[in-house]
PDB file of N, CA and C in Angstrom:
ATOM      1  N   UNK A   1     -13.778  -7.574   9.023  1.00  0.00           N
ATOM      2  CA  UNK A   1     -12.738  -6.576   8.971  1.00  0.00           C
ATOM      3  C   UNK A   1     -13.355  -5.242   9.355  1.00  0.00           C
ATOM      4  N   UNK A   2     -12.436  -4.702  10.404  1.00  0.00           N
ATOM      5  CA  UNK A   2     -13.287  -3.073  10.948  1.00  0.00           C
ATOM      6  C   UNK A   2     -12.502  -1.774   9.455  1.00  0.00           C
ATOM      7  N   UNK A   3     -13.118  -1.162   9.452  1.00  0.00           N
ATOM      8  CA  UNK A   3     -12.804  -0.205   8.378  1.00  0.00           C
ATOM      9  C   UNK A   3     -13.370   1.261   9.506  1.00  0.00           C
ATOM     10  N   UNK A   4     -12.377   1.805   9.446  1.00  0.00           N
ATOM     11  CA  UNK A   4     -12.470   3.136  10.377  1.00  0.00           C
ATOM     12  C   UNK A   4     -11.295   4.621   9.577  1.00  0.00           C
ATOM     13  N   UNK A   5     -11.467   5.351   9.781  1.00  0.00           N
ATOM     14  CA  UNK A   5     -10.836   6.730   8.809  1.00  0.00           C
ATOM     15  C   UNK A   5     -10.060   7.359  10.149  1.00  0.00           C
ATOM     16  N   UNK A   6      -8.866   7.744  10.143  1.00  0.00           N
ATOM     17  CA  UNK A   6      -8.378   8.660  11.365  1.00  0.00           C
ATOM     18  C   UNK A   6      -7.268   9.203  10.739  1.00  0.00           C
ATOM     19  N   UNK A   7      -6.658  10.464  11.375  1.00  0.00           N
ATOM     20  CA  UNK A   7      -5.799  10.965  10.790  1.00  0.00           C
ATOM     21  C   UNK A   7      -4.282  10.183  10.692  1.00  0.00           C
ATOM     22  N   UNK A   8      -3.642  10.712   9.836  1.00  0.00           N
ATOM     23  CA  UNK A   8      -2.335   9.994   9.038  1.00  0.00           C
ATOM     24  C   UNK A   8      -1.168   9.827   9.965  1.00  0.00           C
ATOM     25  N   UNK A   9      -0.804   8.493   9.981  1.00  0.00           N
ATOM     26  CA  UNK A   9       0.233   8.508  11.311  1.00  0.00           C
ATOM     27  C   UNK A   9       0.825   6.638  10.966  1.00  0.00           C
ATOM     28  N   UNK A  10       1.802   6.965  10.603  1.00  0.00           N
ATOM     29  CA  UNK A  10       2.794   5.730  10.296  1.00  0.00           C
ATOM     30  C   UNK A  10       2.976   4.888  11.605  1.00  0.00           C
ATOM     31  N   UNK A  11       2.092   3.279  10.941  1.00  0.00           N
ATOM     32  CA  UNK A  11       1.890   2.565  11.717  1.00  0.00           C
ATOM     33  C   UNK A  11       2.839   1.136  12.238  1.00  0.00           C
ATOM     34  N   UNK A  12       3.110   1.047  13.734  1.00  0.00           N
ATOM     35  CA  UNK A  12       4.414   0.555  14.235  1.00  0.00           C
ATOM     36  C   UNK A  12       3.864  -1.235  14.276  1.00  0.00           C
ATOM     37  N   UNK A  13       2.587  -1.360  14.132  1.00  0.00           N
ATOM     38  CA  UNK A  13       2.330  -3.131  13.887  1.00  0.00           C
ATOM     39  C   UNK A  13       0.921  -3.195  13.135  1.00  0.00           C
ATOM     40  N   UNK A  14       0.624  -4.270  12.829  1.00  0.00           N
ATOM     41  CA  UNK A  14      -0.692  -4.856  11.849  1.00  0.00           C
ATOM     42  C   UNK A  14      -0.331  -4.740  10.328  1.00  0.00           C
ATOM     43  N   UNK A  15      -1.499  -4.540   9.853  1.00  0.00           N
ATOM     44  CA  UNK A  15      -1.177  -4.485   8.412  1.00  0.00           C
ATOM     45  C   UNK A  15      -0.997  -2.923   7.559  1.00  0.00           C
ATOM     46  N   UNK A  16      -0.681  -3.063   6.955  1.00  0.00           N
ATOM     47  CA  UNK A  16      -0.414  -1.422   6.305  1.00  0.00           C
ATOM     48  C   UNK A  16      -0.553  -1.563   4.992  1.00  0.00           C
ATOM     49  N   UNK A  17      -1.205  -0.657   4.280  1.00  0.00           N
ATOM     50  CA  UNK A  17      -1.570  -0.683   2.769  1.00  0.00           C
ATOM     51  C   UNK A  17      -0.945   0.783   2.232  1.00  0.00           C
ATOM     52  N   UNK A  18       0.013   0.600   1.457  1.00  0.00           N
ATOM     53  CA  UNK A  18       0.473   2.164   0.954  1.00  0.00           C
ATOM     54  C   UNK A  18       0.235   2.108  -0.999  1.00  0.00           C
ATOM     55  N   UNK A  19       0.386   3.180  -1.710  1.00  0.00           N
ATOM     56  CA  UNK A  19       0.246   2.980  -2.536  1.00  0.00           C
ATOM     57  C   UNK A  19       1.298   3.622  -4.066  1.00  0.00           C
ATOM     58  N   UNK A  20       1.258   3.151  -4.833  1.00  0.00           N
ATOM     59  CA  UNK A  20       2.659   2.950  -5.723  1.00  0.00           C
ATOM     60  C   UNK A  20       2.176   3.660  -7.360  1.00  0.00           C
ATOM     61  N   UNK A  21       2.638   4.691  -7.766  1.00  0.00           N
ATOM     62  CA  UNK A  21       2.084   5.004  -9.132  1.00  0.00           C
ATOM     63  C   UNK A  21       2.813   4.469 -10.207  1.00  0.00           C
ATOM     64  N   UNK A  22       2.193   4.489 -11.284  1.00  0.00           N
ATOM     65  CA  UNK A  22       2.914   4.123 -12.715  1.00  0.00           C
ATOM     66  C   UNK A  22       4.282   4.322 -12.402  1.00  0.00           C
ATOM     67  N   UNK A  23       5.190   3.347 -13.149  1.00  0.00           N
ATOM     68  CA  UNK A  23       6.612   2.808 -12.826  1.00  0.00           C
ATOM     69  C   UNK A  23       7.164   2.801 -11.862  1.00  0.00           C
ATOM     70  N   UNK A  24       6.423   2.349 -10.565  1.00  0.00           N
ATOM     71  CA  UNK A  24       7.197   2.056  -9.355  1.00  0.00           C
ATOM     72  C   UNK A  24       7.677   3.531  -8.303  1.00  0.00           C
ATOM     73  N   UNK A  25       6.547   4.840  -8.844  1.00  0.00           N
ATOM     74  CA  UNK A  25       6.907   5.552  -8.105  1.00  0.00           C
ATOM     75  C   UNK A  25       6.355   5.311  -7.277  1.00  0.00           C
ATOM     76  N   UNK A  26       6.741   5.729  -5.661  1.00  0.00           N
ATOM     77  CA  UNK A  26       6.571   5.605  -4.251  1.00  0.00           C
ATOM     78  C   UNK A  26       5.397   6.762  -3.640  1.00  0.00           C
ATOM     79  N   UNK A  27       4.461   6.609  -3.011  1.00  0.00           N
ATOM     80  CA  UNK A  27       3.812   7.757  -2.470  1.00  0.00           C
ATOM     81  C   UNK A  27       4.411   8.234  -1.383  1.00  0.00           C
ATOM     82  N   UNK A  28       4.485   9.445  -0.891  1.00  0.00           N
ATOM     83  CA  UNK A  28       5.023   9.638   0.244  1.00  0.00           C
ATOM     84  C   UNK A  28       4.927   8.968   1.789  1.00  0.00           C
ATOM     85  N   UNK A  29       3.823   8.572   1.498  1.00  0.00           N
ATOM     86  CA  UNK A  29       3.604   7.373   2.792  1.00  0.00           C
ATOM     87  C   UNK A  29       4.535   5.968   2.914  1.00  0.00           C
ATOM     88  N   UNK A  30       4.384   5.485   1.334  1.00  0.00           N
ATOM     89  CA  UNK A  30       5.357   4.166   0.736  1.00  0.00           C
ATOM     90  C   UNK A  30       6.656   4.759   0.900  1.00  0.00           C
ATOM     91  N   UNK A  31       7.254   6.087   0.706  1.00  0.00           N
ATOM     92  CA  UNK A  31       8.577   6.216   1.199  1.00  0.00           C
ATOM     93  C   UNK A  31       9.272   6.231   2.622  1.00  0.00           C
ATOM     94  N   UNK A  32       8.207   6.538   3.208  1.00  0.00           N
ATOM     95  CA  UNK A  32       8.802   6.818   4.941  1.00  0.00           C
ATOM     96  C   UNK A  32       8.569   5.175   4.902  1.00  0.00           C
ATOM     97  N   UNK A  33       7.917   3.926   5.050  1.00  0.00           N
ATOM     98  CA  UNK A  33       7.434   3.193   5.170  1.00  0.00           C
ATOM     99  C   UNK A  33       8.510   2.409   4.606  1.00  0.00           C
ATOM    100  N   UNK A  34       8.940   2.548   3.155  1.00  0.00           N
ATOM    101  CA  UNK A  34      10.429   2.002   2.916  1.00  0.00           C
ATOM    102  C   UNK A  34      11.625   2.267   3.584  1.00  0.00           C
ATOM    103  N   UNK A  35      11.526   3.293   3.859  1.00  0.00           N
ATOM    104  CA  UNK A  35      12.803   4.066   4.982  1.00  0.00           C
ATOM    105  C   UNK A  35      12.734   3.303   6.227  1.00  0.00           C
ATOM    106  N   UNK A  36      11.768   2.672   6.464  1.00  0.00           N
ATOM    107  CA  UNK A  36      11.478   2.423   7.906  1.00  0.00           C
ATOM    108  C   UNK A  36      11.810   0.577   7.949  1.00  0.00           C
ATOM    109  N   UNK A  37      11.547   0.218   6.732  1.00  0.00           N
ATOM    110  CA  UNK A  37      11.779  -1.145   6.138  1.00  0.00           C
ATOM    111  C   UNK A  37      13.268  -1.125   5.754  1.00  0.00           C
ATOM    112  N   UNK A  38      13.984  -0.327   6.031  1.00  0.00           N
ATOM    113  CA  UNK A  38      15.518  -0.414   4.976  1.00  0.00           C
ATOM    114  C   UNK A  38      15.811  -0.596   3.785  1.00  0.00           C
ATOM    115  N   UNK A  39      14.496  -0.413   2.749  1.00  0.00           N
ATOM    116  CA  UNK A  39      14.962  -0.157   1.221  1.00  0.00           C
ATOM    117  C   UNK A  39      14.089  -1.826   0.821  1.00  0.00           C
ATOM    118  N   UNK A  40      12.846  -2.016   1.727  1.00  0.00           N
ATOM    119  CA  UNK A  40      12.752  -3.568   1.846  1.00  0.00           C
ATOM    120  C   UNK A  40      11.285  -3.412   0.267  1.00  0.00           C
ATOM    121  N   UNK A  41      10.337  -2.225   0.784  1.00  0.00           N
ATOM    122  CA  UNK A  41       9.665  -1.865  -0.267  1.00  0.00           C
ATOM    123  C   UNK A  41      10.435  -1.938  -1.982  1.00  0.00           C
ATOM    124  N   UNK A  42      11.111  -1.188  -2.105  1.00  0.00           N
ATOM    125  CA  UNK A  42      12.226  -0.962  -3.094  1.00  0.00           C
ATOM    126  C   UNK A  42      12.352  -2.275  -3.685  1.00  0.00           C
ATOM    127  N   UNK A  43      13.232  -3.233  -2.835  1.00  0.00           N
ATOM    128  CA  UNK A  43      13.664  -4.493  -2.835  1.00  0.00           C
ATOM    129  C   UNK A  43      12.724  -5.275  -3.864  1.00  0.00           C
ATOM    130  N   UNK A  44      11.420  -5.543  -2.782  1.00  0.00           N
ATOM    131  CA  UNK A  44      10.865  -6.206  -3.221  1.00  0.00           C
ATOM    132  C   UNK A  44      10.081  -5.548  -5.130  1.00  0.00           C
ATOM    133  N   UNK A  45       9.406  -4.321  -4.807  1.00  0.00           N
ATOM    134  CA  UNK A  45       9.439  -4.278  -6.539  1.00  0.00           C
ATOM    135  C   UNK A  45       9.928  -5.252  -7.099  1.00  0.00           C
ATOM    136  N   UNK A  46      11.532  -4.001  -6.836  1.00  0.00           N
ATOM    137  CA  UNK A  46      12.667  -4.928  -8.112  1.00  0.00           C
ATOM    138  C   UNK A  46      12.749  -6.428  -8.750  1.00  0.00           C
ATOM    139  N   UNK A  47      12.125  -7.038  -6.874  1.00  0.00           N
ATOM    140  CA  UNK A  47      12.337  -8.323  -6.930  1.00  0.00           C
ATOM    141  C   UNK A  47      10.812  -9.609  -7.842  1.00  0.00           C
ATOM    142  N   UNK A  48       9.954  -8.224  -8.359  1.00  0.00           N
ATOM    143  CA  UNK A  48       8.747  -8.551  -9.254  1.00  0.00           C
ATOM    144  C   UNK A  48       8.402  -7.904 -10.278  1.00  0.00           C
ATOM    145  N   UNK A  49       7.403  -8.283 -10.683  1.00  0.00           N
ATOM    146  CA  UNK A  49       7.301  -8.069 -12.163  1.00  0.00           C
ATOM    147  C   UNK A  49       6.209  -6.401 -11.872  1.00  0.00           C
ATOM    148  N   UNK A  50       5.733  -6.478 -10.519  1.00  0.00           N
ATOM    149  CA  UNK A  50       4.602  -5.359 -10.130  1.00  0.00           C
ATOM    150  C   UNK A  50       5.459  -3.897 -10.665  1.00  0.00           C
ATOM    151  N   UNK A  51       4.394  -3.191 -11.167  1.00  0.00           N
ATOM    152  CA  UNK A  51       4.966  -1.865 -11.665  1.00  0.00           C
ATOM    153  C   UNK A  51       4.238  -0.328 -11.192  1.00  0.00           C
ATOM    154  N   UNK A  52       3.040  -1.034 -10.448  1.00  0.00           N
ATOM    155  CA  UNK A  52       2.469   0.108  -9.866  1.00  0.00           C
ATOM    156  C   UNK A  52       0.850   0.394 -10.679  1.00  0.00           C
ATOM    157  N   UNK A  53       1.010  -0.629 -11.291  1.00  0.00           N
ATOM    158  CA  UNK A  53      -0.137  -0.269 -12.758  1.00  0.00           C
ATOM    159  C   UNK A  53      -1.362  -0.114 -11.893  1.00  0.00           C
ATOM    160  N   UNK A  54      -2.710   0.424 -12.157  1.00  0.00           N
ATOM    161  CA  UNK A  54      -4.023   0.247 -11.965  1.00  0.00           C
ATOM    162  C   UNK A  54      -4.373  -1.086 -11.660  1.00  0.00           C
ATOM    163  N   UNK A  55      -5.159  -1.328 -10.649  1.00  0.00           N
ATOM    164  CA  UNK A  55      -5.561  -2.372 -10.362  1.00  0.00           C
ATOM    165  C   UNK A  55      -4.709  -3.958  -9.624  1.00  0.00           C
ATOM    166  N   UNK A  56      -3.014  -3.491  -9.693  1.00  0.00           N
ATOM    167  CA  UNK A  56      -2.554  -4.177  -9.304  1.00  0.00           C
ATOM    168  C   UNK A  56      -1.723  -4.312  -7.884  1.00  0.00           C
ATOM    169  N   UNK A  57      -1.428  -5.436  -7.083  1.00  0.00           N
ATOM    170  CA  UNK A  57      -0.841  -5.603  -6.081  1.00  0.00           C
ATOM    171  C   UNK A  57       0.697  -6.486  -5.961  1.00  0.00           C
ATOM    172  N   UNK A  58       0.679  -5.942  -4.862  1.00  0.00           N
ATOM    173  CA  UNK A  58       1.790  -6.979  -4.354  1.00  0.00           C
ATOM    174  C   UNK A  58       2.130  -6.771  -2.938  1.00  0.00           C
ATOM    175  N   UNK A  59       1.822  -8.567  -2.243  1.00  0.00           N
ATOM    176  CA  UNK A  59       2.120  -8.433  -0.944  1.00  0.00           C
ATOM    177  C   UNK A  59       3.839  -8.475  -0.810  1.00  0.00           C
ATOM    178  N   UNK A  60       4.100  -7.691   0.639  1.00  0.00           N
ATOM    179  CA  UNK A  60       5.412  -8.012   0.826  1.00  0.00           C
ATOM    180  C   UNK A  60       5.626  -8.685   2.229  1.00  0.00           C
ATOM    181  N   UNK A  61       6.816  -9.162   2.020  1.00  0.00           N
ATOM    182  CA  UNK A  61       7.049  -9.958   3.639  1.00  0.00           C
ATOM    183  C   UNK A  61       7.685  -9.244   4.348  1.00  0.00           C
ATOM    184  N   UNK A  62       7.378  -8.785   5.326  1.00  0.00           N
ATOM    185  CA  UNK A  62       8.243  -7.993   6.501  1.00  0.00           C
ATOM    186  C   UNK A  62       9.549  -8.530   7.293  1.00  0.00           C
ATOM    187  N   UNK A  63      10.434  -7.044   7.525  1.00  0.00           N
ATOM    188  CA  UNK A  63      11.459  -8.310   7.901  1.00  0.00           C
ATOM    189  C   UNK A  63      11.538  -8.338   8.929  1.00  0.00           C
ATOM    190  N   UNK A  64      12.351  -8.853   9.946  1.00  0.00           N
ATOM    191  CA  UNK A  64      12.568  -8.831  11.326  1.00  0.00           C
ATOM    192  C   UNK A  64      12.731  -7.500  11.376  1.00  0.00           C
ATOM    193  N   UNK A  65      12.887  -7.014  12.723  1.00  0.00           N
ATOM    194  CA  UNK A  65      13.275  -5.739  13.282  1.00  0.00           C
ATOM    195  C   UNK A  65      11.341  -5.147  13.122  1.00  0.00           C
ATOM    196  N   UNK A  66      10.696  -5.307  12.650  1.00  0.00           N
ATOM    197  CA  UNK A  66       9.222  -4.390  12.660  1.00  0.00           C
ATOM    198  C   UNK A  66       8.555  -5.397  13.214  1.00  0.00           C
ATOM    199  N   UNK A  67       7.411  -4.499  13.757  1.00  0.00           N
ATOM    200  CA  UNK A  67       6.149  -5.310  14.247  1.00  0.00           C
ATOM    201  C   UNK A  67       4.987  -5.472  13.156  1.00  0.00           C
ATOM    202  N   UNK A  68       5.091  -4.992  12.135  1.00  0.00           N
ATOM    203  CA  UNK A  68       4.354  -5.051  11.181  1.00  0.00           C
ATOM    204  C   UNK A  68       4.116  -6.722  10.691  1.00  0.00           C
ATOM    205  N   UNK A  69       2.678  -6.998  10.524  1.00  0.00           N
ATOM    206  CA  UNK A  69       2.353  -8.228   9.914  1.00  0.00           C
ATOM    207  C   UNK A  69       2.229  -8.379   9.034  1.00  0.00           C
ATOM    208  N   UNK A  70       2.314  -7.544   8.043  1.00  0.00           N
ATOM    209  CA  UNK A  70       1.629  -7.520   6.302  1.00  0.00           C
ATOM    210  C   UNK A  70       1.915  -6.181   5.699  1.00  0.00           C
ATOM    211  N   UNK A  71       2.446  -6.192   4.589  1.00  0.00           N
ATOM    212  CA  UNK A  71       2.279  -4.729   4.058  1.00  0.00           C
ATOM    213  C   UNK A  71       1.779  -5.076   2.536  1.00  0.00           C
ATOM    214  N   UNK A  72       1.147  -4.491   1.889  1.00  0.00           N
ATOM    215  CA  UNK A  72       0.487  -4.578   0.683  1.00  0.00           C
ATOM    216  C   UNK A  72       0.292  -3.197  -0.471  1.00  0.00           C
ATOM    217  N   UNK A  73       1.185  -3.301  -1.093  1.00  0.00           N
ATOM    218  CA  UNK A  73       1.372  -2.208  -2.068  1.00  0.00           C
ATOM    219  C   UNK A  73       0.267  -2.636  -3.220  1.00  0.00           C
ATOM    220  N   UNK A  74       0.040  -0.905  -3.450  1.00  0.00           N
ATOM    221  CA  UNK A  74      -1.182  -1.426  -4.450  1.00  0.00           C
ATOM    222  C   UNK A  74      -1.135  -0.166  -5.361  1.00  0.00           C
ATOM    223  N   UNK A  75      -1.000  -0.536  -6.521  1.00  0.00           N
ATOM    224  CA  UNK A  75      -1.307  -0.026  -7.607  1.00  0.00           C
ATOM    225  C   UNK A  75      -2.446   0.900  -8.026  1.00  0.00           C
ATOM    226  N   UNK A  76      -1.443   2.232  -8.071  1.00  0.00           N
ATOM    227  CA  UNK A  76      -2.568   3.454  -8.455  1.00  0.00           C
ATOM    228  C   UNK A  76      -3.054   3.566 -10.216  1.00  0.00           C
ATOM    229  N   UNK A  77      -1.808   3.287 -10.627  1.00  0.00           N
ATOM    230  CA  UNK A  77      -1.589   3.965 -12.159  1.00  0.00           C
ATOM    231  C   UNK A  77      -1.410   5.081 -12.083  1.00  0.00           C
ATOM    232  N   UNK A  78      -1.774   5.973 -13.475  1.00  0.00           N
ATOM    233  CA  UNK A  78      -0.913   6.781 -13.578  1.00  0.00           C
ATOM    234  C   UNK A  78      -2.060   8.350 -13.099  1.00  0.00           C
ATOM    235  N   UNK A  79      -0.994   9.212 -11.917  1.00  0.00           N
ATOM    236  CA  UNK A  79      -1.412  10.168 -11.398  1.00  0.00           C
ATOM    237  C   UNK A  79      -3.159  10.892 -11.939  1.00  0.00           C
ATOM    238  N   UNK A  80      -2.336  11.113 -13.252  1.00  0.00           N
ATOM    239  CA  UNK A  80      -3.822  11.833 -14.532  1.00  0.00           C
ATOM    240  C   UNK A  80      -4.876  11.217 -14.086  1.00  0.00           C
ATOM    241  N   UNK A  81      -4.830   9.726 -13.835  1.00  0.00           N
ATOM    242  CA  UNK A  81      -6.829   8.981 -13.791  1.00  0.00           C
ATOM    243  C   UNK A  81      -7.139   7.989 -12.767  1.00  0.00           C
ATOM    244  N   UNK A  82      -6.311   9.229 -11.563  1.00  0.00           N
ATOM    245  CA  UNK A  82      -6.882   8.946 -10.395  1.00  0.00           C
ATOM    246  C   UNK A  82      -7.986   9.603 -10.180  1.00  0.00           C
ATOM    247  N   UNK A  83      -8.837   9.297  -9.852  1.00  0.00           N
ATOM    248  CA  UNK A  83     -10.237  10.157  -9.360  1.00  0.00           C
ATOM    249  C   UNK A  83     -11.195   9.107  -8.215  1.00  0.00           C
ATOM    250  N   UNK A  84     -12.355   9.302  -8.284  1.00  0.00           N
ATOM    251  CA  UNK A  84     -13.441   9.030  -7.252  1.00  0.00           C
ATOM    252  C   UNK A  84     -13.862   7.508  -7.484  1.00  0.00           C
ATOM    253  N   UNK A  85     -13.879   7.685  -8.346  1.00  0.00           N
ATOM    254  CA  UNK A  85     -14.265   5.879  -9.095  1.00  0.00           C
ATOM    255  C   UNK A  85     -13.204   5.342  -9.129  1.00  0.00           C
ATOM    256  N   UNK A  86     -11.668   5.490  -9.746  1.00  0.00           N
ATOM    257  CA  UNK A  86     -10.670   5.153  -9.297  1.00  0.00           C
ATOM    258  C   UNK A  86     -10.227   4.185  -8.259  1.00  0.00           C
ATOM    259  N   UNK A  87     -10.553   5.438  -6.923  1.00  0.00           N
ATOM    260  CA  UNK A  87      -9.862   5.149  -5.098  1.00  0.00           C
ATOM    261  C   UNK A  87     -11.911   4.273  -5.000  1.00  0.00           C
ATOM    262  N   UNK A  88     -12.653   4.289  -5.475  1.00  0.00           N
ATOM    263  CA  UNK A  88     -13.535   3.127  -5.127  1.00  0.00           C
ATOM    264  C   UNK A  88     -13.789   2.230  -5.607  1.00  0.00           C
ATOM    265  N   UNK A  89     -12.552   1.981  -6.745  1.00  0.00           N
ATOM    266  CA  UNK A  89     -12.568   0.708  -6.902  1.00  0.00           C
ATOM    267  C   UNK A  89     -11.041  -0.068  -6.245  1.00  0.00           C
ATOM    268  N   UNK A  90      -9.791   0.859  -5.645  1.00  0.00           N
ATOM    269  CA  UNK A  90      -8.978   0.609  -5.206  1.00  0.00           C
ATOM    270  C   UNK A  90      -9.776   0.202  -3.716  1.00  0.00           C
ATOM    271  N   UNK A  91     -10.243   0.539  -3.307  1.00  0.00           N
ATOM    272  CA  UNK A  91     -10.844   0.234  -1.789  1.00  0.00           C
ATOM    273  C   UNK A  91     -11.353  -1.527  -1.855  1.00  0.00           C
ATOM    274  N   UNK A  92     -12.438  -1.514  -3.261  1.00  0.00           N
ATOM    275  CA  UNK A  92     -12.570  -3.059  -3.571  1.00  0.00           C
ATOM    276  C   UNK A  92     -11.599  -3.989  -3.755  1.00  0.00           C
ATOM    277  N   UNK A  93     -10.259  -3.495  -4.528  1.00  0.00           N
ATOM    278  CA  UNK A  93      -9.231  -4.318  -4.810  1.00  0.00           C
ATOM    279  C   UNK A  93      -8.606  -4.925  -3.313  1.00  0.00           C
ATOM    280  N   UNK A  94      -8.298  -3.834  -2.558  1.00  0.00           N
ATOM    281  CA  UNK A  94      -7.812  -4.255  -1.417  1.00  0.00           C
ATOM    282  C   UNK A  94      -8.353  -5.249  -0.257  1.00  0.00           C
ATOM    283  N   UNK A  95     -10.015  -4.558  -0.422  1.00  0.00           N
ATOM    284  CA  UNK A  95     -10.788  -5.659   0.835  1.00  0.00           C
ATOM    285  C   UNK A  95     -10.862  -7.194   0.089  1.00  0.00           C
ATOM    286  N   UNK A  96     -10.858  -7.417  -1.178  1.00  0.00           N
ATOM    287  CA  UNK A  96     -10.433  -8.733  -2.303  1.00  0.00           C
ATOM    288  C   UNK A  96      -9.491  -9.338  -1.747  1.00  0.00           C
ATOM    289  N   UNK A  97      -7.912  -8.210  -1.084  1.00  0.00           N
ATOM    290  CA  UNK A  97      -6.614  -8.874  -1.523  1.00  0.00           C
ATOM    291  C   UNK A  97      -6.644  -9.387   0.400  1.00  0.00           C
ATOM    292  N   UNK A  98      -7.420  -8.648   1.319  1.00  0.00           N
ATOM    293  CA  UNK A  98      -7.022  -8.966   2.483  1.00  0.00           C
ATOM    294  C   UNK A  98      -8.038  -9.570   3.094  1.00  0.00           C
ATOM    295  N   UNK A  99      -9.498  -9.395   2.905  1.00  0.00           N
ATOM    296  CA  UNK A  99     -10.477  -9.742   3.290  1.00  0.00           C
ATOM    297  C   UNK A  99     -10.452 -11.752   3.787  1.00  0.00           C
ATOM    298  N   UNK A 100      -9.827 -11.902   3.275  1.00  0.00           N
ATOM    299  CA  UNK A 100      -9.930 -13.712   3.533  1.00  0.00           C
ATOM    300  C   UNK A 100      -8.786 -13.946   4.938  1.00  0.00           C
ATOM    301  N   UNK A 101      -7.896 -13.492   4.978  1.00  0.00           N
ATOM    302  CA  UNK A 101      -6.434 -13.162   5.776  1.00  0.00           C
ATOM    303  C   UNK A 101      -6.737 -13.161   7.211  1.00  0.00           C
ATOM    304  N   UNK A 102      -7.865 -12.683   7.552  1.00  0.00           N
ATOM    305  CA  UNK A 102      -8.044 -12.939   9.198  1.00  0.00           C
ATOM    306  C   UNK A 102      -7.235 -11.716   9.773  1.00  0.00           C
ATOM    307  N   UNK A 103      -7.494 -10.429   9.147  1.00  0.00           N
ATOM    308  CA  UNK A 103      -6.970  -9.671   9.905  1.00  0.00           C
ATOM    309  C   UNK A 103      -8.160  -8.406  10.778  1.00  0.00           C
ATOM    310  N   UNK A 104      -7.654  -8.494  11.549  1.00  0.00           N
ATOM    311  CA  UNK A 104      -8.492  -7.452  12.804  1.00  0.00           C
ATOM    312  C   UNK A 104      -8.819  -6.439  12.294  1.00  0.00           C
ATOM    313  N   UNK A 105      -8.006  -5.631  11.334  1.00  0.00           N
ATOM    314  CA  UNK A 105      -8.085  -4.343  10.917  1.00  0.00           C
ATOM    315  C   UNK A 105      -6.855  -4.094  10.165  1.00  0.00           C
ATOM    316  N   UNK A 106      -6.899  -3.176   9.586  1.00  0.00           N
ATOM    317  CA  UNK A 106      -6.022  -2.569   8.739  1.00  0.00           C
ATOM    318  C   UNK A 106      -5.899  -1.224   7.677  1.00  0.00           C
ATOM    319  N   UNK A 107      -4.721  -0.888   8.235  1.00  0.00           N
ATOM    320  CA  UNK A 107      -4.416   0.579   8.037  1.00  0.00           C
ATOM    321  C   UNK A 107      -3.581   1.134   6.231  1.00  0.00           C
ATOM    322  N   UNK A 108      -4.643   1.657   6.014  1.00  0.00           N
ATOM    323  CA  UNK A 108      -4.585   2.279   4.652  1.00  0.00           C
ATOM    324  C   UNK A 108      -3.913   3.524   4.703  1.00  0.00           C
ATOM    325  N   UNK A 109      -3.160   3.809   4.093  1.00  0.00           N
ATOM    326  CA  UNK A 109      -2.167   5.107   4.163  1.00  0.00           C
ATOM    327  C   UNK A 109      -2.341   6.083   3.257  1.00  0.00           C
ATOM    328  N   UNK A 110      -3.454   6.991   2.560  1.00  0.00           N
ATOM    329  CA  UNK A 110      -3.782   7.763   1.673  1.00  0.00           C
ATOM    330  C   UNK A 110      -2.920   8.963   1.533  1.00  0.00           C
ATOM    331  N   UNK A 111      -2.085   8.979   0.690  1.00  0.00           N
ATOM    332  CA  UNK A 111      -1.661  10.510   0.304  1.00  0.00           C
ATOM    333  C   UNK A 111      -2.369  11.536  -0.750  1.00  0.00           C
ATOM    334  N   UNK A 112      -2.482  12.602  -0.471  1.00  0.00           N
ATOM    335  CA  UNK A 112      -2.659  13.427  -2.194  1.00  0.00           C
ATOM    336  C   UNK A 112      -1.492  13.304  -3.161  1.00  0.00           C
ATOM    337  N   UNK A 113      -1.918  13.134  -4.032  1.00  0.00           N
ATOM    338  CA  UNK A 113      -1.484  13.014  -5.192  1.00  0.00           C
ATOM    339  C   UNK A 113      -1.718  13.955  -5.970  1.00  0.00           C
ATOM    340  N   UNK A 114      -0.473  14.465  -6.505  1.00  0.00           N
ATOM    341  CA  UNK A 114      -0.612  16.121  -7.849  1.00  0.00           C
ATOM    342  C   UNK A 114      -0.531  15.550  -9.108  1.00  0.00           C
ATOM    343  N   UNK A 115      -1.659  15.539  -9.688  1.00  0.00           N
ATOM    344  CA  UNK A 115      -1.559  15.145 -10.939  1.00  0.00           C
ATOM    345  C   UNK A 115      -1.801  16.182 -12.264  1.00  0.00           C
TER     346      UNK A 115
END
């Protein structure tokens, strides 16, 4: 898997990783990204038990109409105890959740977060 950093720009195919805080709030990246899905992010939550907690995921299935292959919401927790150790152990969770998947690359969507 290539791992590369470039500036922020909502991606039209591959995989996409956005991220979700305590009770299912949306980061601003996960919202354009739902907007762009038709409420498909949203959907799916609802449609699980995932809440956004620390350490947790959930893949979703894309629907027709995108070129997107994978999207993978991942669990920040809550704003307050995000920090450095935090987003490096979120970086581990993710290469865990995709690393086996056979994908070329894949695009992580980092927002700031005001906590």
């Amino acid at each position: 898997m290539k791992i590369s950093f470039a500036n922020p720009e909502m991606p039209d195919k591959g995989v996409v990783v956005v991220g979700v805080l305590d009770g299912r709030k949306l980061t601003e990246s996960a919202k354009e990204l739902d907007k762009k899905m038709g409420g498909g992010l949203v959907r799916a939550m609802k449609a699980s038990r995932f809440k956004g907690s620390k350490g947790h995921s959930l893949p979703v299935l894309v629907p027709g109409g995108t070129k997107l292959d994978r999207v993978l919401l991942v669990g920040l927790g809550k704003a307050a105890n995000i920090d450095a150790r935090a987003m490096q152990a979120l970086g581990g969770n993710i290469y865990a959740a995709l690393s086996t998947k056979g994908h070329a690359a894949v695009q992580v969507l980092v927002d700031a977060i005001d906590n």
